[in-house]
Protein backbone atom coordinates (compact mmCIF):
# COMPACT_ATOMS: atom_id res chain seq x y z
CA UNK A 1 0.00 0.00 0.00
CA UNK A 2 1.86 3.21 -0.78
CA UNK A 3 1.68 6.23 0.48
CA UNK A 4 -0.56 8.24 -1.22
CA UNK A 5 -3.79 10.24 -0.72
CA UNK A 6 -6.00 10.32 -3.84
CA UNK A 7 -8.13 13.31 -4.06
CA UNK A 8 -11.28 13.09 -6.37
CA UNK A 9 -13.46 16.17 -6.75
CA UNK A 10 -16.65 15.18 -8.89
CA UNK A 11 -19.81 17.62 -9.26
CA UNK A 12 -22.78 15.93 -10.94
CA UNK A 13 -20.81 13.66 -13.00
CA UNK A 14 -22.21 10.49 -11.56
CA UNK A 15 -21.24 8.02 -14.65
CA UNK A 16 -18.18 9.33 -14.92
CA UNK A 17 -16.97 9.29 -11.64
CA UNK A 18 -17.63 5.44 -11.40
CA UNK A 19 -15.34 4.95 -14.02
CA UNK A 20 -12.37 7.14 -12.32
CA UNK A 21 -12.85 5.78 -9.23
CA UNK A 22 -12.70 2.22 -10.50
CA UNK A 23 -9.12 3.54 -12.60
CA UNK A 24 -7.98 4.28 -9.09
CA UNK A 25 -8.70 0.83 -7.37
CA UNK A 26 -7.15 -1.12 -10.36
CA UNK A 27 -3.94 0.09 -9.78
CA UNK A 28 -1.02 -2.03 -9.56
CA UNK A 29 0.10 -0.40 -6.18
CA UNK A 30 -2.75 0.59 -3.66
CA UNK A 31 -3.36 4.03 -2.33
CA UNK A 32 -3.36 4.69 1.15
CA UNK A 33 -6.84 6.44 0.96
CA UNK A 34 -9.16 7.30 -1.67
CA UNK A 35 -10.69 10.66 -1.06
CA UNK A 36 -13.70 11.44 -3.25
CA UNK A 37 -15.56 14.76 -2.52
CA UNK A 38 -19.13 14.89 -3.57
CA UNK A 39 -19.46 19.06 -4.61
CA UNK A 40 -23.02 19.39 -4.17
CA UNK A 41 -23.82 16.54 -6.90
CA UNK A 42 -27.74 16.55 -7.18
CA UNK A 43 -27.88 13.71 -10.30
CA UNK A 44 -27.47 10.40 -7.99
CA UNK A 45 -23.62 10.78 -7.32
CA UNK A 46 -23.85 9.99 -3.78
CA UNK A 47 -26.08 6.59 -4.90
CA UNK A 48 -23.47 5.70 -7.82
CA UNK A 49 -20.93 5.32 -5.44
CA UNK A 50 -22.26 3.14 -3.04
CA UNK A 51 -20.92 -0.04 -4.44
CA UNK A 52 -17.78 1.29 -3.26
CA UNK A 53 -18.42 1.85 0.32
CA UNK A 54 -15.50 0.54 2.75
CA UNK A 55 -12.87 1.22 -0.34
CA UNK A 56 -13.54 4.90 -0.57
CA UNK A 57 -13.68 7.66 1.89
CA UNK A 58 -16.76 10.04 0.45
CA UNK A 59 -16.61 13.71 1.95
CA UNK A 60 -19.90 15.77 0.79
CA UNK A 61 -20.42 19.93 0.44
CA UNK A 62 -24.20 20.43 0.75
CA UNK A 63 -23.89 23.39 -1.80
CA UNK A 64 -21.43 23.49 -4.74
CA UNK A 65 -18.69 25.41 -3.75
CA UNK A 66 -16.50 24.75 -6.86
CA UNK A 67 -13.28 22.66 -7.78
CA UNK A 68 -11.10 24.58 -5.80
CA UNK A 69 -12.85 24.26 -2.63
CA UNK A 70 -13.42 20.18 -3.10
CA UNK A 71 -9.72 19.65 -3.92
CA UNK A 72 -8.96 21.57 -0.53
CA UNK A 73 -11.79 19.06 1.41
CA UNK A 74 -9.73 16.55 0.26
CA UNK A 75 -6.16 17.45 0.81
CA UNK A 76 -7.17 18.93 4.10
CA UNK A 77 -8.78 15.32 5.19
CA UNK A 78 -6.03 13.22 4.09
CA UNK A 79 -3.00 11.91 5.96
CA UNK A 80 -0.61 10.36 3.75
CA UNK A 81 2.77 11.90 2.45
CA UNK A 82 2.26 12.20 -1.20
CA UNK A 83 -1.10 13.93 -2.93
CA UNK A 84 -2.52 12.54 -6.19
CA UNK A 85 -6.03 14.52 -7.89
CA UNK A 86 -7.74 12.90 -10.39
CA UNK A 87 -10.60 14.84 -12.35
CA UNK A 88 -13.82 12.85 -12.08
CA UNK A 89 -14.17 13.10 -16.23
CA UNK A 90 -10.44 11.27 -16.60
CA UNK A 91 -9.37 7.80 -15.57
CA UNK A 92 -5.81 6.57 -14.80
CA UNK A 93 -3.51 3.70 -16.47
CA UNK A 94 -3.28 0.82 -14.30
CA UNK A 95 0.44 1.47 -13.58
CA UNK A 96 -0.09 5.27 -12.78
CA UNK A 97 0.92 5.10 -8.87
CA UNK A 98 3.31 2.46 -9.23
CA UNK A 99 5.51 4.90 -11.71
CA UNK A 100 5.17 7.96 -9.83
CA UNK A 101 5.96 6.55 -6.50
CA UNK A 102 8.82 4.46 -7.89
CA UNK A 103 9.93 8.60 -9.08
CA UNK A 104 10.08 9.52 -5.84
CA UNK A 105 11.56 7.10 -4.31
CA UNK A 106 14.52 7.18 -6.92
CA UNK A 107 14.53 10.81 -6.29
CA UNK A 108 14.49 12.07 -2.32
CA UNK A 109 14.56 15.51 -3.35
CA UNK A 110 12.28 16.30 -5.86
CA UNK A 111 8.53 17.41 -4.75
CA UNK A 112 6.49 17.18 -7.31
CA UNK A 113 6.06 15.13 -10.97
CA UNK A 114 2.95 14.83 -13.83
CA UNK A 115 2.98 12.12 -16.46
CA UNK A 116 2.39 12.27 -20.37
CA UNK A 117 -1.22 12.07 -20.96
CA UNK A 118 -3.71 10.35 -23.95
CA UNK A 119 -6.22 13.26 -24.95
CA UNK A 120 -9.77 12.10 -25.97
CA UNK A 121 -12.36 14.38 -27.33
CA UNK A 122 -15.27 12.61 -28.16
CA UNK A 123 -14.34 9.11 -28.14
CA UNK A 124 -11.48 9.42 -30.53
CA UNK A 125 -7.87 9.81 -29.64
CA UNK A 126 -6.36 13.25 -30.64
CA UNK A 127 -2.69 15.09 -30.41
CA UNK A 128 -1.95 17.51 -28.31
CA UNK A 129 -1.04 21.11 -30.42
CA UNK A 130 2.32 21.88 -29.66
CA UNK A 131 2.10 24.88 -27.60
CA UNK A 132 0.63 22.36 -24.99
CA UNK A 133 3.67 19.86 -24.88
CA UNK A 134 4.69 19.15 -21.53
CA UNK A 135 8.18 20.48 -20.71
CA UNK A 136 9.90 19.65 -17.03
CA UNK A 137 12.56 20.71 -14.73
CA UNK A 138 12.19 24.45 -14.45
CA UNK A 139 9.10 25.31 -15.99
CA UNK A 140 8.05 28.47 -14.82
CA UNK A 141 8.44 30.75 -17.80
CA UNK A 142 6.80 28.96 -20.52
CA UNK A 143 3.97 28.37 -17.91
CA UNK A 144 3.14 31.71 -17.33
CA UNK A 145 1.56 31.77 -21.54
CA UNK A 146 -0.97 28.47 -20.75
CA UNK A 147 -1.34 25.94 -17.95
CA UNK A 148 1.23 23.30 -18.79
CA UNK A 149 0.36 20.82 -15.70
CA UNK A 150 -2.69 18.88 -15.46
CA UNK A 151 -4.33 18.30 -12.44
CA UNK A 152 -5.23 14.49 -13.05
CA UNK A 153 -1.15 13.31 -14.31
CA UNK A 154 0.46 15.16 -11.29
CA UNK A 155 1.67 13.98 -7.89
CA UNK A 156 3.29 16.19 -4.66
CA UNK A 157 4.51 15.87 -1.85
CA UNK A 158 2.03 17.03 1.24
CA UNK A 159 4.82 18.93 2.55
CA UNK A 160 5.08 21.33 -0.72
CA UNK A 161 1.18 22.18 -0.37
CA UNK A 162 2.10 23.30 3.57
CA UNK A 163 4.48 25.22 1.72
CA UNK A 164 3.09 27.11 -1.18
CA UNK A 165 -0.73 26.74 0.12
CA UNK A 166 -3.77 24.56 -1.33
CA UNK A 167 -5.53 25.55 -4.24
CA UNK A 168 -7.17 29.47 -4.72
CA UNK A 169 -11.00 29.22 -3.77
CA UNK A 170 -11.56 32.96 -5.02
CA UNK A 171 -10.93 31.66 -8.60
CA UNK A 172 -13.36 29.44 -10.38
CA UNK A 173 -11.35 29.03 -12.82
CA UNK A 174 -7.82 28.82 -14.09
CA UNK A 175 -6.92 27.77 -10.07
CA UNK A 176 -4.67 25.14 -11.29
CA UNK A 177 -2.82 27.26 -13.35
CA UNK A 178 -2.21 29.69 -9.90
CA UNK A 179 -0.93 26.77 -8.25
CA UNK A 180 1.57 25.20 -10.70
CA UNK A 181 2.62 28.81 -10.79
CA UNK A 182 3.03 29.17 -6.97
CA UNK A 183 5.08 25.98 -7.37
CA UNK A 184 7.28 26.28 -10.41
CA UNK A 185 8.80 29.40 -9.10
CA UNK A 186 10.43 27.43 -6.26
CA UNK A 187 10.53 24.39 -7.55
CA UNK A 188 11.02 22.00 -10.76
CA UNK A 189 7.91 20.18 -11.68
CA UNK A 190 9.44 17.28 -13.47
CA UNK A 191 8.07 15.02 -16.49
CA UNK A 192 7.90 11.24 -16.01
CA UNK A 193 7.45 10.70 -20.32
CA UNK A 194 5.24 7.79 -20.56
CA UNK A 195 1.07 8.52 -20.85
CA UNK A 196 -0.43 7.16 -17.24
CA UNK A 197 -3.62 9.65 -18.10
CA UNK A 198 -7.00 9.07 -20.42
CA UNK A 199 -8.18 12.48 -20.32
CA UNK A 200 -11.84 13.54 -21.87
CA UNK A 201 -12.92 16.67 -23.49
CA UNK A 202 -15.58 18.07 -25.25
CA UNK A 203 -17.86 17.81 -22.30
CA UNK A 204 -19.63 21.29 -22.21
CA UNK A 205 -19.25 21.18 -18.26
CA UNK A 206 -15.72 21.41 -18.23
CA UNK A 207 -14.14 24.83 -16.70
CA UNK A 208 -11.44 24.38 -19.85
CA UNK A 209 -14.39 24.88 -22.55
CA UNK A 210 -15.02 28.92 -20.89
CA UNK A 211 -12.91 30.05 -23.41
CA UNK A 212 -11.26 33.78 -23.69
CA UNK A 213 -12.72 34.62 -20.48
CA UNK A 214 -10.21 32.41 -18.64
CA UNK A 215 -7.75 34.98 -19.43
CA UNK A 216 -9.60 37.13 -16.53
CA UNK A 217 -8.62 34.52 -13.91
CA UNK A 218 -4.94 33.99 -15.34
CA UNK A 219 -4.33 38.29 -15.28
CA UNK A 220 -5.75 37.79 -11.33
CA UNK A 221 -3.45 35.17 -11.04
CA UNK A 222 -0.26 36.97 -12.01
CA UNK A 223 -1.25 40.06 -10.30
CA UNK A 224 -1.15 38.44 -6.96
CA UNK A 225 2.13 36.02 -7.53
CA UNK A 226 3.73 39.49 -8.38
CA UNK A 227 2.36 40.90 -5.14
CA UNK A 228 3.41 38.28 -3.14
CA UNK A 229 7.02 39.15 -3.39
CA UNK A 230 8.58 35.93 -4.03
CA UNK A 231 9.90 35.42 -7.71
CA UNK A 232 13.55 36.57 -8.43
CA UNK A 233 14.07 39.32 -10.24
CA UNK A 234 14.42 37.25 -13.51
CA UNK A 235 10.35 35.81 -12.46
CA UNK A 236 9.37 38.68 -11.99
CA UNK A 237 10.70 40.60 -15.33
CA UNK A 238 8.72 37.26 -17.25
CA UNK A 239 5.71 37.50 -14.71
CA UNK A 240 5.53 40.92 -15.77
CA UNK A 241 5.81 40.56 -19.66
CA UNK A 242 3.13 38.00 -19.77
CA UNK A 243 1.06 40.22 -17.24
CA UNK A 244 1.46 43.13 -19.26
CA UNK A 245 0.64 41.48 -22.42
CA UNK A 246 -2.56 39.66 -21.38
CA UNK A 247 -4.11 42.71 -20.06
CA UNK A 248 -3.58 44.84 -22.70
CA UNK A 249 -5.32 42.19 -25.18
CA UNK A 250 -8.20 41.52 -22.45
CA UNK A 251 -8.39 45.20 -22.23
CA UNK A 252 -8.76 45.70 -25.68
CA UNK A 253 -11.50 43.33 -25.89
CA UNK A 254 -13.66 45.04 -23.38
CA UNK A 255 -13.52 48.66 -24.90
CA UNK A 256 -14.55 46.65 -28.52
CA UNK A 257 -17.10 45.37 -26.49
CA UNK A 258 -18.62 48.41 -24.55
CA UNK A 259 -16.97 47.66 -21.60
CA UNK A 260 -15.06 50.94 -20.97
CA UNK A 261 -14.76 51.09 -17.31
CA UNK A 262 -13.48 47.68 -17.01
CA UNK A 263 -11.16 48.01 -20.04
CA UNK A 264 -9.69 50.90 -18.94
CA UNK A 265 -8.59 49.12 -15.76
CA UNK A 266 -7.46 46.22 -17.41
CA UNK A 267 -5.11 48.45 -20.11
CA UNK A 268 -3.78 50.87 -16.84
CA UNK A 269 -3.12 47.57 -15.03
CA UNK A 270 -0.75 46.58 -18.22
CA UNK A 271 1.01 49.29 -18.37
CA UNK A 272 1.93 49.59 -14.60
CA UNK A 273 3.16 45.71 -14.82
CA UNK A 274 4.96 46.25 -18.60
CA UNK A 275 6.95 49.50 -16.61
CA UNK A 276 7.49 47.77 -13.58
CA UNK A 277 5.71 49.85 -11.28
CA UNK A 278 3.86 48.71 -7.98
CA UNK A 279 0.40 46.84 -8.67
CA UNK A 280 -1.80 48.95 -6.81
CA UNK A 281 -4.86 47.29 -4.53
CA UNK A 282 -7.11 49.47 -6.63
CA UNK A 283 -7.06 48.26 -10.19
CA UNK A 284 -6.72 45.05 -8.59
CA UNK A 285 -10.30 45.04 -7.08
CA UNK A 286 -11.69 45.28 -10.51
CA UNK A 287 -10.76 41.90 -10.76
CA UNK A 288 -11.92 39.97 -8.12
């Protein structure tokens, strides 16, 4: 049985979720606990997954209170040293665990690995574009443009979380991205190149199919890593670049749109991060 607490948020997705929980008891190396948190489900979740009782620990919010918050249920409840998540719309490769526990293991120091993924949309298998090829080690800057970790290949150690904090509740979307970004800065995220991942898209309940608007969440992001004062100078520069740049295009897009107030603050914000100049609390509200 290793070590591991497996974290599954699921939000009426009561099919689905059978079939990642089921990827997560077929593994070839046991996890300590299996952590699935029931986000307000109102579809029969709670019923689907009660031919797992006494294999599964199910935690329930009695209003959905998002991704972010679920995630957090779960880390928060779990005791073992390492932290897998699995999306309750993906489902794991039997030998998923076993490879990223063997990683550790070989290496004491590192905190936190993903695994190569197979992408589905619709039942057929599809290739990734390359601007979403995984790199690893130091991964920071070529994060900052897209999220480059996903949520259901990666693995950390508890102790990093304690470290860098759980997952950003105030964002509804793009909170992974706000994380990996928290991490990367201080640590490498490394690549263990074999797929251990099914994921599924098309589905129009996924937070990935929101499209431009994400950007919104990903500008909030940025603004507070910058804020918080901990990226070298180098970081910060990049942090600033891609800050600058995605607010000036949001921007943009609200004045086309009538949106002149918010605009405005959007473009101002740009230009204070693109000259290096403090990011007030001000403009910032706007984005909340």
């Amino acid at each position: 049985m290793t070590e591991v607490s497996v974290v599954i948020p699921t939000y009426n997705r009561a099919a689905q979720v059978v079939r990642a929980v089921s990827s997560v008891l077929e593994q070839t190396e046991e996890a300590r606990e299996v952590l699935v948190v029931d986000d307000g489900s109102t579809d029969g979740t709670v019923q689907a997954l009660e031919g797992f009782q006494g294999r599964i620990r199910l935690l329930r919010h009695r209003r959905n209170r998002g991704v972010s918050a679920a995630r957090n249920t779960g880390i928060r409840a779990g005791m073992a040293p390492l932290v897998a998540f699995l999306d309750s719309d993906d489902h794991w490769l039997p030998r998923k665990l076993e490879t990223q526990v063997r990683f550790f293991r070989e290496h004491p120091g590192a905190v936190a690995c993903q695994t190569q993924e197979i992408w589905m949309r619709r039942g057929r298998r599809v290739n990734p574009a390359r601007r979403h090829l995984k790199p690893s080690g130091e991964i920071f800057e070529p994060s900052l443009k897209r999220c480059l970790v996903s949520p259901s290949a990666v693995m950390l150690r508890r102790s990093l979380l304690d470290e860098v904090g759980l997952f950003d509740e105030s964002l509804p979307v793009c909170e992974d991205y706000d994380l990996w970004l928290r991490i990367a800065c201080c640590h490498p995220i490394h690549l263990i190149d074999e797929p251990h991942l099914v994921r599924e898209g098309g589905h129009q309940d996924q937070l990935s199919a929101r499209g431009p608007g994400m950007d919104r969440y990903r500008i909030q992001s940025l603004a507070g890593l910058i804020q918080r004062g901990i990226l070298t100078r180098e970081q910060d520069r990049a942090a600033r670049r891609e800050l600058g740049h995605k607010s000036r295009i949001y921007g943009q897009g609200c004045l086309k749109r009538g949106r002149t107030e918010e605009g405005r603050l959007f473009l101002d914000l740009g230009d204070r991060a693109s000259a290096g100049l403090p990011l007030h609390s001000a403009p910032l509200a706007g984005l909340s």
